[in-house]
C-alpha atoms as a PDB file:
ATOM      1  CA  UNK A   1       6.551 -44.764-109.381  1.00  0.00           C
ATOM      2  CA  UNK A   2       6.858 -48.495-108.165  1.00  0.00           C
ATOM      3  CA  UNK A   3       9.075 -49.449-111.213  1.00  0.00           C
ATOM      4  CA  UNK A   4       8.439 -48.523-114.714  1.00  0.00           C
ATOM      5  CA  UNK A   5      11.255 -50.757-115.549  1.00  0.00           C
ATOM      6  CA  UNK A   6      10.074 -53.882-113.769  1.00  0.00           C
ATOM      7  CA  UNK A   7       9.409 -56.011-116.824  1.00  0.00           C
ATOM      8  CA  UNK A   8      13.109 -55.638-117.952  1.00  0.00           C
ATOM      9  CA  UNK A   9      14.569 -59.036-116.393  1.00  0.00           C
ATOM     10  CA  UNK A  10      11.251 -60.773-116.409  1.00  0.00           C
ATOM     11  CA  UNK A  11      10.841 -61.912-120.119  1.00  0.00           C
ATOM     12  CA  UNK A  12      11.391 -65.478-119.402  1.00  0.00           C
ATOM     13  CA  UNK A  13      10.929 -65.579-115.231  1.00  0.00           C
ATOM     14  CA  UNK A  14       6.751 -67.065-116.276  1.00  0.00           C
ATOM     15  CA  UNK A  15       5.150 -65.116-113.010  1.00  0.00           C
ATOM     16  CA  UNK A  16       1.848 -64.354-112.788  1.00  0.00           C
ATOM     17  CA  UNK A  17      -0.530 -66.180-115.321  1.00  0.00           C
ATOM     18  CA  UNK A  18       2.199 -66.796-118.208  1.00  0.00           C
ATOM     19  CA  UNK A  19       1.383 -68.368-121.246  1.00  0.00           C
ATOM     20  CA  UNK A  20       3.970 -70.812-122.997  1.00  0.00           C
ATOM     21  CA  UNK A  21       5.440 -70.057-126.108  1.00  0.00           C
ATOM     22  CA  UNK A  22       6.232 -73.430-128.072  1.00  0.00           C
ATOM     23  CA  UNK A  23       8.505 -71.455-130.763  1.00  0.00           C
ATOM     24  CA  UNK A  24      10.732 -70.179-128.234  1.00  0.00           C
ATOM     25  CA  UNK A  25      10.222 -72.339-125.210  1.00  0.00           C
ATOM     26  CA  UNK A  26      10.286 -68.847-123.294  1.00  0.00           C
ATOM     27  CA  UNK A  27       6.938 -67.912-121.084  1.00  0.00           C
ATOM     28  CA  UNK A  28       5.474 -64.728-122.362  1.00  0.00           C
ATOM     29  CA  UNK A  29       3.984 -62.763-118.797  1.00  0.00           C
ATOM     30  CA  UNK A  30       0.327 -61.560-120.324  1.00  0.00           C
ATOM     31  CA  UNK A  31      -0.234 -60.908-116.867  1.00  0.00           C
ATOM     32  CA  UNK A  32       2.216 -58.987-114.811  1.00  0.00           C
ATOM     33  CA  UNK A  33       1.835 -58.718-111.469  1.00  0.00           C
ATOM     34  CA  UNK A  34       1.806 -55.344-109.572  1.00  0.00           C
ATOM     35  CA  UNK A  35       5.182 -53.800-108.715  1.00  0.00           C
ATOM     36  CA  UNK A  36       6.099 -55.074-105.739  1.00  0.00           C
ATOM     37  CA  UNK A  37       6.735 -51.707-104.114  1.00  0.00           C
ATOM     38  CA  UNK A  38       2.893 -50.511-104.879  1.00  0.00           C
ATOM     39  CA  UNK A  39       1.675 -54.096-102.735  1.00  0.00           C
ATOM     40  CA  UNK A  40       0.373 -53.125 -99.777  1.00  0.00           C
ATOM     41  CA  UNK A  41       1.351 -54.891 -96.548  1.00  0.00           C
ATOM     42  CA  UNK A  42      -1.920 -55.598 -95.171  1.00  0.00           C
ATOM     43  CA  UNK A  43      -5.053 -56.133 -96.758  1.00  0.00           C
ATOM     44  CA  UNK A  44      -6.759 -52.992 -98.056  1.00  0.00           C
ATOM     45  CA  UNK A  45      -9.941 -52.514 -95.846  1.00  0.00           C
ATOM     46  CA  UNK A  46     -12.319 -49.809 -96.778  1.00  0.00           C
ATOM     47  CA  UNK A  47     -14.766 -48.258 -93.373  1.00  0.00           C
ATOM     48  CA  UNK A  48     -17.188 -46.310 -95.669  1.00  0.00           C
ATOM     49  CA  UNK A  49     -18.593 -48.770 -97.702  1.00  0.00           C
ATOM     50  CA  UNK A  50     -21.589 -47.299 -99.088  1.00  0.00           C
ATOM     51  CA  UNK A  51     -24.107 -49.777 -98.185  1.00  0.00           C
ATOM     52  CA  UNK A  52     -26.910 -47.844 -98.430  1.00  0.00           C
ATOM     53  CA  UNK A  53     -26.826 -47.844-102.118  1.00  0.00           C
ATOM     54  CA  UNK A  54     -26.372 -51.175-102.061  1.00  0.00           C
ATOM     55  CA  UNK A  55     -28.622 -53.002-105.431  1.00  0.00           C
ATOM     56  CA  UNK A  56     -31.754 -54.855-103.402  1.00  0.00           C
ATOM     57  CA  UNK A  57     -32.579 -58.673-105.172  1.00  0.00           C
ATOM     58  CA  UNK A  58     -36.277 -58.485-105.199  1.00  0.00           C
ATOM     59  CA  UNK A  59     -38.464 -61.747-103.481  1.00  0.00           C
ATOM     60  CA  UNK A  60     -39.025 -63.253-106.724  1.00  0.00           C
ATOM     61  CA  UNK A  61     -35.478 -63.184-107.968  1.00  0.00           C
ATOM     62  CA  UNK A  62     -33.813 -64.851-104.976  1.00  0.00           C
ATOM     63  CA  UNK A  63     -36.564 -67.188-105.464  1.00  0.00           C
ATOM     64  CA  UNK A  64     -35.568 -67.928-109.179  1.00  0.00           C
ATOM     65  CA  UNK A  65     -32.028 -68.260-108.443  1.00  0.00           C
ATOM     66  CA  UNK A  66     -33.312 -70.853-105.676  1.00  0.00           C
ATOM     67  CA  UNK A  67     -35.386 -72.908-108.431  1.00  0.00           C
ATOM     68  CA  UNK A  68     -31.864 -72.422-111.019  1.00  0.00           C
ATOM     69  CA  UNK A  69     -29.847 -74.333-108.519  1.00  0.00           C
ATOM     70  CA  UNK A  70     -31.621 -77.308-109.382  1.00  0.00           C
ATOM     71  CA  UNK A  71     -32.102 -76.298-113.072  1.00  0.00           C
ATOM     72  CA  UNK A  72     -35.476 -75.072-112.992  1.00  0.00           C
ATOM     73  CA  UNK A  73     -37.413 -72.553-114.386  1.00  0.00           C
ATOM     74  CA  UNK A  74     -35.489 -70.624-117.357  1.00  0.00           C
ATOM     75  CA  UNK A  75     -33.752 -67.316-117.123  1.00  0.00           C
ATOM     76  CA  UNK A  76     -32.687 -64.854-119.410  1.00  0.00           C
ATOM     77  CA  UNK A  77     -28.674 -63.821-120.104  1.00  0.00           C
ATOM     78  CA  UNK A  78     -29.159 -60.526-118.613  1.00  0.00           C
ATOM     79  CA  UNK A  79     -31.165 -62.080-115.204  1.00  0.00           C
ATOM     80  CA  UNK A  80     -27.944 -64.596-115.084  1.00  0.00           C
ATOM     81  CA  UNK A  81     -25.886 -61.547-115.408  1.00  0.00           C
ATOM     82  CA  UNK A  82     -27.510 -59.339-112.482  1.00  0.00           C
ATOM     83  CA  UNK A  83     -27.132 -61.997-110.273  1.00  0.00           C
ATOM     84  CA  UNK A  84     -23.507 -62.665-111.343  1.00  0.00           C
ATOM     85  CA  UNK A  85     -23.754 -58.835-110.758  1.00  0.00           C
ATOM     86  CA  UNK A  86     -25.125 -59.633-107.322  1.00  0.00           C
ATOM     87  CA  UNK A  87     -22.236 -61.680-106.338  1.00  0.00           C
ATOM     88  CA  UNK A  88     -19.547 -59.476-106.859  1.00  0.00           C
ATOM     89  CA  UNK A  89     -20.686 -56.766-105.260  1.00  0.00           C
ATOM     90  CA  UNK A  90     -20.876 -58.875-101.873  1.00  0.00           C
ATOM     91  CA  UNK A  91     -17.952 -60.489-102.741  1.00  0.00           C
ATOM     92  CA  UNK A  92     -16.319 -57.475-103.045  1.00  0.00           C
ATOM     93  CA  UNK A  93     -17.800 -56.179-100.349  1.00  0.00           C
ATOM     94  CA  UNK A  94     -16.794 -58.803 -98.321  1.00  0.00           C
ATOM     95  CA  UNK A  95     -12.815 -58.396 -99.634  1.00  0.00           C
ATOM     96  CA  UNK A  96     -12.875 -55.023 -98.393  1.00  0.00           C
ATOM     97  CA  UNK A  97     -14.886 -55.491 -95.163  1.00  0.00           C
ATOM     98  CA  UNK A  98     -13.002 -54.277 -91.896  1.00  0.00           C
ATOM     99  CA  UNK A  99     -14.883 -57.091 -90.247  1.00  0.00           C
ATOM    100  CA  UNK A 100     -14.226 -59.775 -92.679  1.00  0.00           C
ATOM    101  CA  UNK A 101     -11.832 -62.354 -90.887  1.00  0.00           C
ATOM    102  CA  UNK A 102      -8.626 -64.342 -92.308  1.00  0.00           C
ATOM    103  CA  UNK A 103      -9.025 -67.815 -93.036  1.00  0.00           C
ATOM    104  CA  UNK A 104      -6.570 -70.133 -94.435  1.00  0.00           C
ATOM    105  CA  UNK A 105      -5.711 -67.519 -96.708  1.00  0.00           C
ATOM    106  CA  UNK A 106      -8.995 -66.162 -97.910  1.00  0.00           C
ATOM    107  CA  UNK A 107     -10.924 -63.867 -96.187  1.00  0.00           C
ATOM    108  CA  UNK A 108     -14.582 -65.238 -94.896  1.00  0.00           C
ATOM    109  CA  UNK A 109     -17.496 -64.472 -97.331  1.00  0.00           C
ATOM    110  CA  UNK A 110     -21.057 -63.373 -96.047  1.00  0.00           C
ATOM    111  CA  UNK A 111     -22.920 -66.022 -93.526  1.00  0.00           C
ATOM    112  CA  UNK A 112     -25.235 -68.503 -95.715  1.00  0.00           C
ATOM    113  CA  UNK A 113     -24.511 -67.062 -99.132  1.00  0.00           C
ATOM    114  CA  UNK A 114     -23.002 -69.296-101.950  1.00  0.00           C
ATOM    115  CA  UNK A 115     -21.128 -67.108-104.106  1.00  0.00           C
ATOM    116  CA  UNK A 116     -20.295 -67.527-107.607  1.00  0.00           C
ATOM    117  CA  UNK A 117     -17.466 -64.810-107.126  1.00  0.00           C
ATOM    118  CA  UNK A 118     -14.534 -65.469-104.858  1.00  0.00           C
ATOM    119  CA  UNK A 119     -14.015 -63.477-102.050  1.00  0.00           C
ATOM    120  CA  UNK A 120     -10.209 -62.309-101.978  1.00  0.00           C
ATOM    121  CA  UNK A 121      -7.729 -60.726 -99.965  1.00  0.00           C
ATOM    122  CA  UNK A 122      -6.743 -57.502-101.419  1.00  0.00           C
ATOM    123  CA  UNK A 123      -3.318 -55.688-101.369  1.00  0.00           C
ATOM    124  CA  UNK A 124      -3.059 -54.322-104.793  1.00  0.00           C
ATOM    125  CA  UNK A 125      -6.312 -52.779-106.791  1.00  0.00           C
ATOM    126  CA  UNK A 126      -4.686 -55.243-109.115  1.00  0.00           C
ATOM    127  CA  UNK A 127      -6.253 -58.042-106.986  1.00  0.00           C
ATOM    128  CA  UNK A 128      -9.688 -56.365-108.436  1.00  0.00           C
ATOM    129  CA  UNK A 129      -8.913 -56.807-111.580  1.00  0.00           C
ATOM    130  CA  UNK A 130     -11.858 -58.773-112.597  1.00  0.00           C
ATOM    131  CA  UNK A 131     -14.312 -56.239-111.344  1.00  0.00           C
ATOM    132  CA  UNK A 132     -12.455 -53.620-113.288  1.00  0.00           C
ATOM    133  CA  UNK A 133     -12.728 -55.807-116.461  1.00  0.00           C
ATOM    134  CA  UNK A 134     -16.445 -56.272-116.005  1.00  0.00           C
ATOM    135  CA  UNK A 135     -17.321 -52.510-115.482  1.00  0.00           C
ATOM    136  CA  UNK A 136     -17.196 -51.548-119.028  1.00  0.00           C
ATOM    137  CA  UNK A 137     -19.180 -54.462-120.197  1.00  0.00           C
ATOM    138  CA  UNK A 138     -21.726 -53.471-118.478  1.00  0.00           C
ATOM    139  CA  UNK A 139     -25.213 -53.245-120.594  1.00  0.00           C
ATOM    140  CA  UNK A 140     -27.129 -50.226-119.373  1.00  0.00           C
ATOM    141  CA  UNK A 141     -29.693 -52.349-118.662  1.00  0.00           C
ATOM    142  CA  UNK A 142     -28.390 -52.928-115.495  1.00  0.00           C
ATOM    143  CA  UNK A 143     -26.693 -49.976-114.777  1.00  0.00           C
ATOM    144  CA  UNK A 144     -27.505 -49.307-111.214  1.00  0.00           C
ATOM    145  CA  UNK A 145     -25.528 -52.658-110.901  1.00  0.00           C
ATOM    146  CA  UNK A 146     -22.660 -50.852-112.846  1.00  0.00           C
ATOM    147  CA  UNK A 147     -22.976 -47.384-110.695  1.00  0.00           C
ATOM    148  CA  UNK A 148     -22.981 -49.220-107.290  1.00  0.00           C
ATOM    149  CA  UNK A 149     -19.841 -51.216-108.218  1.00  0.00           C
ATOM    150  CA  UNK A 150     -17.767 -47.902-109.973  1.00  0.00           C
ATOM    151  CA  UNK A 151     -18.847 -46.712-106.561  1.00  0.00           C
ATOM    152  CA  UNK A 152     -17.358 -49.252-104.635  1.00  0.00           C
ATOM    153  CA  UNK A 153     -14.547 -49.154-107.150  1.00  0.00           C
ATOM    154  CA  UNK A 154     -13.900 -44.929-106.420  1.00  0.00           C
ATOM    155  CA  UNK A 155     -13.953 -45.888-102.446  1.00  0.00           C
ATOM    156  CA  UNK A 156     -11.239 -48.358-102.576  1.00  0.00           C
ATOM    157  CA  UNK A 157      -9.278 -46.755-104.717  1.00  0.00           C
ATOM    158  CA  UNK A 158      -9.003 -43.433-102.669  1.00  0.00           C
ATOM    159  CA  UNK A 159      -8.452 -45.624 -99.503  1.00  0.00           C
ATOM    160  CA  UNK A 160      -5.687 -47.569-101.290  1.00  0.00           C
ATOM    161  CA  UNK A 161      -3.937 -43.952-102.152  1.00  0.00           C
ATOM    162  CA  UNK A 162      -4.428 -42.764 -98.912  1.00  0.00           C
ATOM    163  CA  UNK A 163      -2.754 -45.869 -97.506  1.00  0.00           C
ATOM    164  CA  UNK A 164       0.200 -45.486-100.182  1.00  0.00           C
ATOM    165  CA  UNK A 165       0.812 -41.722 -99.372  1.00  0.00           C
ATOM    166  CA  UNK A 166       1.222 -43.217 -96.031  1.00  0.00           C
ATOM    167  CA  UNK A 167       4.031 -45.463 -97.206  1.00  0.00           C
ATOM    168  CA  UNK A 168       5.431 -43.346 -99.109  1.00  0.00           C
ATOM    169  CA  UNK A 169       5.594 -40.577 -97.356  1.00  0.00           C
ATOM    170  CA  UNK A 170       4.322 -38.291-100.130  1.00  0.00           C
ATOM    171  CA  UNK A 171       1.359 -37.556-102.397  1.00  0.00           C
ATOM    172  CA  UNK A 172       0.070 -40.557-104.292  1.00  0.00           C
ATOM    173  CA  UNK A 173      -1.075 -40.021-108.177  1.00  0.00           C
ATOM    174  CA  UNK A 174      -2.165 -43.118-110.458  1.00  0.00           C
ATOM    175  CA  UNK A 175      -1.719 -40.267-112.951  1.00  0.00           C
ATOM    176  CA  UNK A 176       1.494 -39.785-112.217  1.00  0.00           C
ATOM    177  CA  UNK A 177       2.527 -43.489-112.410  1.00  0.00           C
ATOM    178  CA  UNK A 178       0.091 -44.069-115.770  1.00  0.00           C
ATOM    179  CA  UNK A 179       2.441 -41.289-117.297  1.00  0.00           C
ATOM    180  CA  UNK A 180       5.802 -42.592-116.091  1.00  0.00           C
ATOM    181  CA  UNK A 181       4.612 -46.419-117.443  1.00  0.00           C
ATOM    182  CA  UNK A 182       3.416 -44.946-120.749  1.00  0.00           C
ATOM    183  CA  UNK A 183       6.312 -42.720-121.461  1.00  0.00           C
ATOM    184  CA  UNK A 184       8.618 -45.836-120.127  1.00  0.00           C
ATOM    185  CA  UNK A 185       7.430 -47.662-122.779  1.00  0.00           C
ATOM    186  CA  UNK A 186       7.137 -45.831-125.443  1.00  0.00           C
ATOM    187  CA  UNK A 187      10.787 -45.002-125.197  1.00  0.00           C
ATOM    188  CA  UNK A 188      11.561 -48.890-125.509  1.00  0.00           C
ATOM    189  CA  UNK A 189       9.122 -49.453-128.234  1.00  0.00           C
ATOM    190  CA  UNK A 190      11.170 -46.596-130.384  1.00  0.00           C
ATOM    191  CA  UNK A 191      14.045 -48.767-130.719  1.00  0.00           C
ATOM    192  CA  UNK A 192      12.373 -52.260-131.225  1.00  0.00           C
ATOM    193  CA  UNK A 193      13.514 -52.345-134.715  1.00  0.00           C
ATOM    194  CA  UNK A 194      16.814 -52.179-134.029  1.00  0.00           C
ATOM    195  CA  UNK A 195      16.634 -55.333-131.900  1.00  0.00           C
ATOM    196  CA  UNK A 196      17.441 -58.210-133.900  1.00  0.00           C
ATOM    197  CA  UNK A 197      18.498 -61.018-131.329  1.00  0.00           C
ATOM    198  CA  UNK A 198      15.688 -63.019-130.688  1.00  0.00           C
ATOM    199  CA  UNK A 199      16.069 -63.716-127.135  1.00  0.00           C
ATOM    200  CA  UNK A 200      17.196 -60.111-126.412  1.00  0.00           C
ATOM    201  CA  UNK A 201      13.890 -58.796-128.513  1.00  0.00           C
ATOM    202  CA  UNK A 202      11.722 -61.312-126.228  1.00  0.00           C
ATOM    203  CA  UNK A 203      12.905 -59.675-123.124  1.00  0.00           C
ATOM    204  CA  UNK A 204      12.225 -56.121-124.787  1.00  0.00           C
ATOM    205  CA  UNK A 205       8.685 -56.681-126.038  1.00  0.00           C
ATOM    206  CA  UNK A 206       8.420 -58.094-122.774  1.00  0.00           C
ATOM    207  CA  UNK A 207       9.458 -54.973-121.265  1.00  0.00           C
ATOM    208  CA  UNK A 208       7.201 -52.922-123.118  1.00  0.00           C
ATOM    209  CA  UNK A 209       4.229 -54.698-122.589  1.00  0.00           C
ATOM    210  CA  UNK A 210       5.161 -54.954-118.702  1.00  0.00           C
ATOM    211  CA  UNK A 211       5.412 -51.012-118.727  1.00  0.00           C
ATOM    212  CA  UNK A 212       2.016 -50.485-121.073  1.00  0.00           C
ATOM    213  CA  UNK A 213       0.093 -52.872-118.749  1.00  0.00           C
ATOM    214  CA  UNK A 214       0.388 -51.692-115.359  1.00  0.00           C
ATOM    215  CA  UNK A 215       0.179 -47.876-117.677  1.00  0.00           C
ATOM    216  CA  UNK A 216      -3.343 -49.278-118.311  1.00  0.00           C
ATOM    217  CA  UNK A 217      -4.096 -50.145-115.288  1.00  0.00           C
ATOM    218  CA  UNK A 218      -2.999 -47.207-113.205  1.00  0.00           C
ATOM    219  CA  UNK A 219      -5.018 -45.023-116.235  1.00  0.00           C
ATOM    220  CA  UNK A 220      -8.085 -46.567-115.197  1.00  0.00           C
ATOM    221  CA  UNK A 221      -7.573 -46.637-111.547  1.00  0.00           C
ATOM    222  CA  UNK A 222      -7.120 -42.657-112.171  1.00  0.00           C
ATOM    223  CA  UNK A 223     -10.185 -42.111-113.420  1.00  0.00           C
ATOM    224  CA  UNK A 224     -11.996 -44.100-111.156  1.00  0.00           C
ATOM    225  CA  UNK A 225     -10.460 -42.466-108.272  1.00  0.00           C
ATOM    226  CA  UNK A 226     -11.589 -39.213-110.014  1.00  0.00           C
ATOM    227  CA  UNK A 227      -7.951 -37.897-109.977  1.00  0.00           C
ATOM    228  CA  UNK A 228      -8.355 -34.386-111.331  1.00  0.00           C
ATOM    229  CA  UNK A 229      -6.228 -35.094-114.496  1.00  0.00           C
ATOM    230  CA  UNK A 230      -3.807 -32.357-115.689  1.00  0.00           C
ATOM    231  CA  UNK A 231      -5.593 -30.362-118.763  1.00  0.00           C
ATOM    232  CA  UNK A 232      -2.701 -31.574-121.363  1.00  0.00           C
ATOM    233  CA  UNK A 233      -1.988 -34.628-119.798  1.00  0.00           C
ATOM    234  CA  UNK A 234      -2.259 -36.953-123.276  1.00  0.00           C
ATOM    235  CA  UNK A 235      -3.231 -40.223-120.936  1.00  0.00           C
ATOM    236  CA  UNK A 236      -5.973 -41.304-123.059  1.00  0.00           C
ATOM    237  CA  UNK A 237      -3.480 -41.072-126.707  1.00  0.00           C
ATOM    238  CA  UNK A 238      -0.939 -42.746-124.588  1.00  0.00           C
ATOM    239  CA  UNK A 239      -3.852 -45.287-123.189  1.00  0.00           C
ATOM    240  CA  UNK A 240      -5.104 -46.012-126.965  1.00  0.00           C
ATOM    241  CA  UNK A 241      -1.204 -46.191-128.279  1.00  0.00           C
ATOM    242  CA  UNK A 242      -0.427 -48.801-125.457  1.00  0.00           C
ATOM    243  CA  UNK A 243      -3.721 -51.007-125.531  1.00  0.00           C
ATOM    244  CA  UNK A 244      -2.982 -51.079-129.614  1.00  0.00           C
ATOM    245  CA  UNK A 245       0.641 -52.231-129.124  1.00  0.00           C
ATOM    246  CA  UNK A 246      -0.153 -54.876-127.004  1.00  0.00           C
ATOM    247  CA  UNK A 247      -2.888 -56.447-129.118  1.00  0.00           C
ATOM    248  CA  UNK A 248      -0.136 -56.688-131.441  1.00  0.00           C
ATOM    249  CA  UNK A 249       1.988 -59.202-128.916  1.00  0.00           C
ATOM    250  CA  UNK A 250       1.224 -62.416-130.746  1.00  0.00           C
ATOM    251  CA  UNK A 251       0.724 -65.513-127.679  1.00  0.00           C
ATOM    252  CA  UNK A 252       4.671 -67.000-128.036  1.00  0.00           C
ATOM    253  CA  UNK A 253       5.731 -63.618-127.817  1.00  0.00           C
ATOM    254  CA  UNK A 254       6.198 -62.143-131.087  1.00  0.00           C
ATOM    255  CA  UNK A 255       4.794 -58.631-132.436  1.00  0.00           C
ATOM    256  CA  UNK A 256       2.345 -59.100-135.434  1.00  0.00           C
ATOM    257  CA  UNK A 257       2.365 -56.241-138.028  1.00  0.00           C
ATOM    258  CA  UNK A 258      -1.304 -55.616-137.011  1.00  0.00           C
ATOM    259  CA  UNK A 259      -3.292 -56.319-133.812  1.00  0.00           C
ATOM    260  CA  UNK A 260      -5.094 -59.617-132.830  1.00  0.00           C
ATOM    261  CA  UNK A 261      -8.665 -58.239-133.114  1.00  0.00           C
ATOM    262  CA  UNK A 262      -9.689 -60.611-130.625  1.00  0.00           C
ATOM    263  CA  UNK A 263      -7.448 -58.756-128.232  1.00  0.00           C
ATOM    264  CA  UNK A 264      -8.391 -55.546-128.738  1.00  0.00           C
ATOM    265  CA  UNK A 265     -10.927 -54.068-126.230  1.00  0.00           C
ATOM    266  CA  UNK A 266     -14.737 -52.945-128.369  1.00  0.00           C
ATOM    267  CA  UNK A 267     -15.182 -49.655-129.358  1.00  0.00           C
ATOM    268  CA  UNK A 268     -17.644 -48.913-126.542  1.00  0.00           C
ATOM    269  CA  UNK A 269     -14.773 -50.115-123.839  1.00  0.00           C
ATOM    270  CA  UNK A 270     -12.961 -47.219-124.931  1.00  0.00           C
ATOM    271  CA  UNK A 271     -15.695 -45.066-124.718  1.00  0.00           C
ATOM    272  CA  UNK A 272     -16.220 -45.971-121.163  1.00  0.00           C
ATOM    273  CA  UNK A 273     -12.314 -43.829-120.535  1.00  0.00           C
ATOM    274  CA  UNK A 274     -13.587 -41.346-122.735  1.00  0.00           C
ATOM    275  CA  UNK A 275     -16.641 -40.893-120.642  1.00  0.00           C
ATOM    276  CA  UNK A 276     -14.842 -40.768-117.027  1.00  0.00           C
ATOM    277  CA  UNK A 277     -11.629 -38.322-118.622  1.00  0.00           C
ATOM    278  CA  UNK A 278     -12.436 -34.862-118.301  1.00  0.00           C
ATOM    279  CA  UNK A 279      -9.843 -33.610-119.452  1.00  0.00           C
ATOM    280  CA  UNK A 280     -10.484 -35.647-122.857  1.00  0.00           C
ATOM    281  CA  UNK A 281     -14.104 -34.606-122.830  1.00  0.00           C
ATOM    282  CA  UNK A 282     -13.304 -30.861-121.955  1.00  0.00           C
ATOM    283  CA  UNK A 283     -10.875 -30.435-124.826  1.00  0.00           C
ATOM    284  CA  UNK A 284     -13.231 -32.507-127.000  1.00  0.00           C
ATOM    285  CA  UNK A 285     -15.908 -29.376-126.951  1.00  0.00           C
ATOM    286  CA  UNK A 286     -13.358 -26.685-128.061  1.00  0.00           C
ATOM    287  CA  UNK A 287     -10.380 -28.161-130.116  1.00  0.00           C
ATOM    288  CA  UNK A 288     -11.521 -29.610-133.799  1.00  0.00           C
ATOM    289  CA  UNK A 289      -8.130 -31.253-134.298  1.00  0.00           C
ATOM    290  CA  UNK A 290      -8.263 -32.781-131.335  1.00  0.00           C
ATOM    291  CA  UNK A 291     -11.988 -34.118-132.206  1.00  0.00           C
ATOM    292  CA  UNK A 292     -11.060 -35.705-135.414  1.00  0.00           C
ATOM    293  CA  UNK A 293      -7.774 -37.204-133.414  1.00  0.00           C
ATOM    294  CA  UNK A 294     -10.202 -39.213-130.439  1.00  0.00           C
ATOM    295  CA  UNK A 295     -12.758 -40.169-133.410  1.00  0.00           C
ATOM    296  CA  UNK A 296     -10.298 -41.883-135.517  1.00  0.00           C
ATOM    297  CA  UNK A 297      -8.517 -43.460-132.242  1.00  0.00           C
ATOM    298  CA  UNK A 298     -12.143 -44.595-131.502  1.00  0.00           C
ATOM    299  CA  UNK A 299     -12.417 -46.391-135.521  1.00  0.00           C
ATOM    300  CA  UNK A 300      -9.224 -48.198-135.080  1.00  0.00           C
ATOM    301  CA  UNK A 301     -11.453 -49.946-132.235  1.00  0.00           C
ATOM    302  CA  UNK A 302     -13.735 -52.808-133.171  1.00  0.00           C
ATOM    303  CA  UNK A 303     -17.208 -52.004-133.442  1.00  0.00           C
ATOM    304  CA  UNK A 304     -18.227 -55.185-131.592  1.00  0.00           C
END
């Protein structure tokens, strides 16, 4: 595990996309940055990039995008989408390229292509993150958009394990370090009640949404990777526990008695990890308990 206490002495340090809380003049880290020790030291670089499954634009839509530059022409949301769609992939692409080249910082995107994704150096699947938070939005409409980049997704995550087995010297799990985050902070969110200094409460809510983040995370990243899970493994209660608290962390840093609804993830985002967990699905079929247990986890979800 890189450090399932990491978020312990961070509560006011403001790293990583922090948002300022006026009451307390403390920054609140919504964003946590990977654990250092899981950061790669050179960029990630996949060599079997399945490009020939690559999504084709067709003629007429590369012509339409040409005639929206200049605001011509009208295009529907889910055309604007594709393209965005489009863009990722070869940004993506282009991240994980073992011929992309360094420059200034950022690695070099495709010849004559204007991107409306950046193309990034990646070290971390972290660095991803906003392809991971656009898989599950996904309308089926345009899945074989969707499949291609999950696909993508699967290949760099097995070459990033491969490379951290490497470093470590040992196996690498993302279910093994979702389990140790989740179980890290569930053990510090037992005893939130009994913290009643503010500043020392800040730094543990801080804590625990440090440890349920990166748990998040490295959940996914697991069943992307299509980890075989262990058959009682509990990732997706501890997934749906964690993702609940943390809609409860108010923006200056304070836990509300009931989650933000506009920071909970829709019902069918959660549905996407029930569809990719196995082990969820496999237990599903044969255990009535454990039916009416991932139904009523799915209702405390907004419908939309």
């Amino acid at each position: 595990m890189g450090s399932a206490m990491a978020g312990s002495g961070m509560a006011g340090s403001g790293t990583g996309g922090a948002v300022r809380g006026v009451v307390t003049g403390k920054y609140f880290n919504f964003k946590p940055l990977p654990p250092p020790a899981d950061i790669l030291g050179n960029p990630l670089v996949v060599t079997d990039l399945p490009t020939h499954k690559l999504p084709r634009e067709t003629a007429g839509s590369r012509f339409k995008r040409f005639l929206a530059r200049f605001s011509l022409g009208s295009q529907s949301s889910e055309t604007r989408l594709r393209w965005k769609l489009h863009d990722t992939i070869h940004a993506t692409m282009a991240s994980l390229s073992p011929s992309a080249s360094l420059v200034a910082g950022k690695r070099a995107g495709p010849k004559r292509r204007k991107l409306s994704v950046p193309v990034i150096v990646v070290r971390h699947p972290y660095h991803l993150r906003h392809v991971f938070e656009t898989l599950p939005q996904i309308p089926a409409a345009l899945g074989m958009e969707r499949r291609f980049l999950e696909l993508l997704m699967t290949r760099a995550l097995k070459r990033y394990g491969e490379q951290m087995a490497l470093v470590k010297g040992s196996p690498f799990s993302f279910e093994h370090e979702a389990r140790e985050y989740f179980f890290a902070g569930f053990r510090l969110e037992k005893h939130i009640k009994q913290v009643t200094n503010p500043d020392e409460r800040f730094a543990a809510l801080q804590a625990i949404y440090i440890n349920y983040f990166h748990g998040r995370n490295y959940y996914y990243y697991a069943l992307l990777r299509r980890e075989k899970l262990a058959p009682d493994n509990k990732l997706f209660m501890l997934f749906a526990r964690a993702v609940y608290f943390m809609a409860r962390v108010d923006w200056n840093g304070e836990l509300l008695d009931k989650p933000n609804p506009r920071s909970m993830p829709r019902r069918d985002e959660v549905m996407f990890f029930v569809e990719r967990d196995k082990s969820v699905l496999t237990r599903y079929r044969s255990d009535q308990d454990f039916q009416r247990q991932v139904k009523a986890v799915l209702e405390a979800f907004p419908a939309a």
